[in-house]
C-alpha atoms as a PDB file:
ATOM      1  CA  UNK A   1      89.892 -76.147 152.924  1.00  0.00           C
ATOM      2  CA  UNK A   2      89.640 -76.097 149.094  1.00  0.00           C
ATOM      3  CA  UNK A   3      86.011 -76.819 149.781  1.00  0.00           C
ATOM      4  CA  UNK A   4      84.653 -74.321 152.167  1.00  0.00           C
ATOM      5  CA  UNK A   5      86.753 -71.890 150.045  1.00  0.00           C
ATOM      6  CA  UNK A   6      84.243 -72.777 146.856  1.00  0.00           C
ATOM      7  CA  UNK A   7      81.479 -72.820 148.781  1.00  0.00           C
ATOM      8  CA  UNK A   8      81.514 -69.577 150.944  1.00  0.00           C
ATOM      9  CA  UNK A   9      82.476 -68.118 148.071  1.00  0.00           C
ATOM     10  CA  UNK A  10      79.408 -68.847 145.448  1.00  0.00           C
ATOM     11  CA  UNK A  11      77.373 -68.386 148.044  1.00  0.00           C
ATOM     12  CA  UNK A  12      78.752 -65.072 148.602  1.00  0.00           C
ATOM     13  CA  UNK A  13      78.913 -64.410 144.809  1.00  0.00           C
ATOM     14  CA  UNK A  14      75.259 -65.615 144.655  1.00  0.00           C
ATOM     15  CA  UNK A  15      74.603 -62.996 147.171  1.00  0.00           C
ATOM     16  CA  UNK A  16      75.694 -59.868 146.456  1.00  0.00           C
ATOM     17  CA  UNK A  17      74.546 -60.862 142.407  1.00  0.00           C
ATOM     18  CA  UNK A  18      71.202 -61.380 143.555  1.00  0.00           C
ATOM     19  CA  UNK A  19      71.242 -58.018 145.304  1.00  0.00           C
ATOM     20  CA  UNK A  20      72.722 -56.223 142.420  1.00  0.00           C
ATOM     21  CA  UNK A  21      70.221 -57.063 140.029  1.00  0.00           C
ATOM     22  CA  UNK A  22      67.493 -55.951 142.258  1.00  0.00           C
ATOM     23  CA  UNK A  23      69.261 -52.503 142.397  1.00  0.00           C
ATOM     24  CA  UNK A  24      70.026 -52.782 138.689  1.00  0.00           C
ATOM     25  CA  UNK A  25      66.181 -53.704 137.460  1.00  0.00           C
ATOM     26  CA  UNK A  26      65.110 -50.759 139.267  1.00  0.00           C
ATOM     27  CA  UNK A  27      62.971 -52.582 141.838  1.00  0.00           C
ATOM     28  CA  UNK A  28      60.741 -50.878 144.564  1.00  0.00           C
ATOM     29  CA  UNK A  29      62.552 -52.401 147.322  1.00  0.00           C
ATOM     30  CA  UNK A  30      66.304 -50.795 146.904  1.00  0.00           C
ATOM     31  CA  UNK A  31      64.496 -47.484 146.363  1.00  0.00           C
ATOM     32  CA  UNK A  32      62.669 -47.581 148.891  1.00  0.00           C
ATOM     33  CA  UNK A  33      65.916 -48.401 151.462  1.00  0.00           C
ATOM     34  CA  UNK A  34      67.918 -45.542 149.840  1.00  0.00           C
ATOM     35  CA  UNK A  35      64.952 -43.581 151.002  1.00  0.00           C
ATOM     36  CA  UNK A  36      64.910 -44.796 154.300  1.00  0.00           C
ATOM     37  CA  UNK A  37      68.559 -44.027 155.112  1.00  0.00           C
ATOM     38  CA  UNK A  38      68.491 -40.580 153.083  1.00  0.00           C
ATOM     39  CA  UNK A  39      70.759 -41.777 150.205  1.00  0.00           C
ATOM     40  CA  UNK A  40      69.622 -40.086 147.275  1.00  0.00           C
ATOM     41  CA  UNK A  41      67.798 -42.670 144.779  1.00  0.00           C
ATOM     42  CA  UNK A  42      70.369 -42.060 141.764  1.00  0.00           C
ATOM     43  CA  UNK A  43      72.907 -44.059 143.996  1.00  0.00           C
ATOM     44  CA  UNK A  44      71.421 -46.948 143.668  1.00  0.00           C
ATOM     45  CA  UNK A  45      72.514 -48.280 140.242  1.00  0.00           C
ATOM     46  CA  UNK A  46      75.801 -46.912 141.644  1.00  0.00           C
ATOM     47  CA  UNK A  47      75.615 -49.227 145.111  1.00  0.00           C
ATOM     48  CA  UNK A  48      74.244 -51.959 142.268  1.00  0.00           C
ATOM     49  CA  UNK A  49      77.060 -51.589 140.378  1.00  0.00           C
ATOM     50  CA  UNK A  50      79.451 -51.865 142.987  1.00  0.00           C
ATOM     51  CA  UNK A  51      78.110 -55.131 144.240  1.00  0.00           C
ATOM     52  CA  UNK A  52      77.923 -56.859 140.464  1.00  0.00           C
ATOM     53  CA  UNK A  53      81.590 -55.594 140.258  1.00  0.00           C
ATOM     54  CA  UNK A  54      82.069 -57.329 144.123  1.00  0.00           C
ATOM     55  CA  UNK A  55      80.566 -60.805 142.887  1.00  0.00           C
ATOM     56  CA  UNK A  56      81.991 -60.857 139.326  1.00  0.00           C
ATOM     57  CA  UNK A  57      85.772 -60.207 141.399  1.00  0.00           C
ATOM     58  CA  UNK A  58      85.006 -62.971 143.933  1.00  0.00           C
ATOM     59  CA  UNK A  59      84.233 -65.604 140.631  1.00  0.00           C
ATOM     60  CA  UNK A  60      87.474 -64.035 138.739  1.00  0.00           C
ATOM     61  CA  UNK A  61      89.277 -64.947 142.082  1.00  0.00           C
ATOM     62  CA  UNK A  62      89.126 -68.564 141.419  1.00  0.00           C
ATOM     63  CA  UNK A  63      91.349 -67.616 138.666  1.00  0.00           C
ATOM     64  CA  UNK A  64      93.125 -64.763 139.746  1.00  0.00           C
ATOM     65  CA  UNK A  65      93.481 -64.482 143.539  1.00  0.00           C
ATOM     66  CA  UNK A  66      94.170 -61.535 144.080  1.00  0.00           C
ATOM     67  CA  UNK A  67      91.249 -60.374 142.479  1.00  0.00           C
ATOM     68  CA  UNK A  68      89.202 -62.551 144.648  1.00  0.00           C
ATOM     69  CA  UNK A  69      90.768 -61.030 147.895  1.00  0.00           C
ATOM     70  CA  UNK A  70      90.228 -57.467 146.879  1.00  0.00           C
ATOM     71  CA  UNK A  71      86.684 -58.187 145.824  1.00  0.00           C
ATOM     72  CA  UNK A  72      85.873 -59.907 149.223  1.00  0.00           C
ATOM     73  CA  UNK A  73      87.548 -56.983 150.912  1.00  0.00           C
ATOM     74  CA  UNK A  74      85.620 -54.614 149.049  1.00  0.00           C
ATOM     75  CA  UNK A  75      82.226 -56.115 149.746  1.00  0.00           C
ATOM     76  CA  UNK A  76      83.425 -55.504 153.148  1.00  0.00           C
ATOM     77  CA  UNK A  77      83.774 -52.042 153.042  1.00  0.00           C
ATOM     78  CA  UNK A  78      80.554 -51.821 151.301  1.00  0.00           C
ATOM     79  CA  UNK A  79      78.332 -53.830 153.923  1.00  0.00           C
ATOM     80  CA  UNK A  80      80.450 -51.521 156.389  1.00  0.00           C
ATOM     81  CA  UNK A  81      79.249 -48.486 154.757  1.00  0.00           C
ATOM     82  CA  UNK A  82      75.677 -50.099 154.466  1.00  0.00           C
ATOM     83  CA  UNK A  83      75.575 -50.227 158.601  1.00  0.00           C
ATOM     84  CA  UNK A  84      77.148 -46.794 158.833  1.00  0.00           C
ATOM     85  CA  UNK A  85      73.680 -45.957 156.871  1.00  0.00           C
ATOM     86  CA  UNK A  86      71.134 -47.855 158.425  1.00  0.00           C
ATOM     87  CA  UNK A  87      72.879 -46.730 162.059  1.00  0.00           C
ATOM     88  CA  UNK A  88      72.930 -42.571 160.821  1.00  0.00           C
ATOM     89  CA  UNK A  89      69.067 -42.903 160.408  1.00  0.00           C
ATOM     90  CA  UNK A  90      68.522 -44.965 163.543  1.00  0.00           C
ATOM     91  CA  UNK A  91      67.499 -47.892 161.869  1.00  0.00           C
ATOM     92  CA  UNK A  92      67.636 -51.546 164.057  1.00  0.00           C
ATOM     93  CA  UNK A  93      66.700 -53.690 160.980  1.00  0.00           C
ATOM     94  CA  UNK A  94      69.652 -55.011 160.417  1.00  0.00           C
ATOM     95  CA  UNK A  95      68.969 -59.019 160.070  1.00  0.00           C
ATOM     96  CA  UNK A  96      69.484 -58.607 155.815  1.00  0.00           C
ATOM     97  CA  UNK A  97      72.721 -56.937 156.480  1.00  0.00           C
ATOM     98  CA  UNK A  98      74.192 -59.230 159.220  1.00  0.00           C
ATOM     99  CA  UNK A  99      73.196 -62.227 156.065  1.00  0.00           C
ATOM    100  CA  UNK A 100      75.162 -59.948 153.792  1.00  0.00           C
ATOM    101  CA  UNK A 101      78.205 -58.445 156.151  1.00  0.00           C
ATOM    102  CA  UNK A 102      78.438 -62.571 157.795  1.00  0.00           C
ATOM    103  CA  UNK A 103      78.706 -63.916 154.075  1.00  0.00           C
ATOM    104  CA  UNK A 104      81.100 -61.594 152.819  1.00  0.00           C
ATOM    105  CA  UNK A 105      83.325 -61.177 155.802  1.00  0.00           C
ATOM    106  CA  UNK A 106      83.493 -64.889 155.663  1.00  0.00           C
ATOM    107  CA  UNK A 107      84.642 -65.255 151.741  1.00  0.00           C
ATOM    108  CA  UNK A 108      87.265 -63.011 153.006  1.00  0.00           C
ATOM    109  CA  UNK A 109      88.417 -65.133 155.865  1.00  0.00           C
ATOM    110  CA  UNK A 110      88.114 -68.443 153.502  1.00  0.00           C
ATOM    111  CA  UNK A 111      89.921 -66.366 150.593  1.00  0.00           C
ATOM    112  CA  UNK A 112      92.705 -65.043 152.955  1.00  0.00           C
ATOM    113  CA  UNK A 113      93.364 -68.661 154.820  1.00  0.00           C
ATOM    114  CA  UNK A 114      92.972 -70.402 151.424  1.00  0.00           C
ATOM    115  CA  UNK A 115      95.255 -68.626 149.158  1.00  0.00           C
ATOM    116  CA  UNK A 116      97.510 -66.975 151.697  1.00  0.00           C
END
């Protein structure tokens, strides 16, 4: 268990990091999604901060658990708020956030069976 715990979890880490520098760098891509669902563009450093915050938590859970839970259940509400968006504009394209909401809900399952 100790090993699909690690895994799922960088992975997830690796995720959401990935994502959040994107939104942090100021790349054409996040700005172009808050557009798309109608989120106003000075959000997305906000949404990018969120998900650093989301993957530093899941690596500080290694050493603090609880932190690691609360993280993972945090990216969930995020990636639940993300399909709330993409669903209020009538967007379908939702094969990046099924990656994202998959990955994160699953760090949460690994975190929760794991440590609890």
């Amino acid at each position: 268990m100790f090993a699909a715990y690690v895994t799922v979890t960088i992975v997830a880490a690796f995720f959401t990091a990935s994502a959040a520098v994107f939104y942090l760098i100021g790349h054409e891509y996040p700005k172009s999604q808050a557009d798309m669902k109608r989120i106003p563009r000075s959000w997305v450093p906000v949404l990018g901060l969120l998900l650093a915050a989301g993957s530093a938590g899941l690596l500080i859970g290694f050493a603090v658990p609880l932190i690691g839970t609360l993280a993972a259940a945090g990216l969930v509400l995020y990636f639940t708020g993300a399909l709330i968006a993409h669903l209020r504009v009538g967007s379908r394209n939702l094969v990046g956030w099924a990656v994202f909401f998959v990955t994160v809900v699953a760090a949460l399952a690994v975190n929760l069976s794991y440590h609890y």
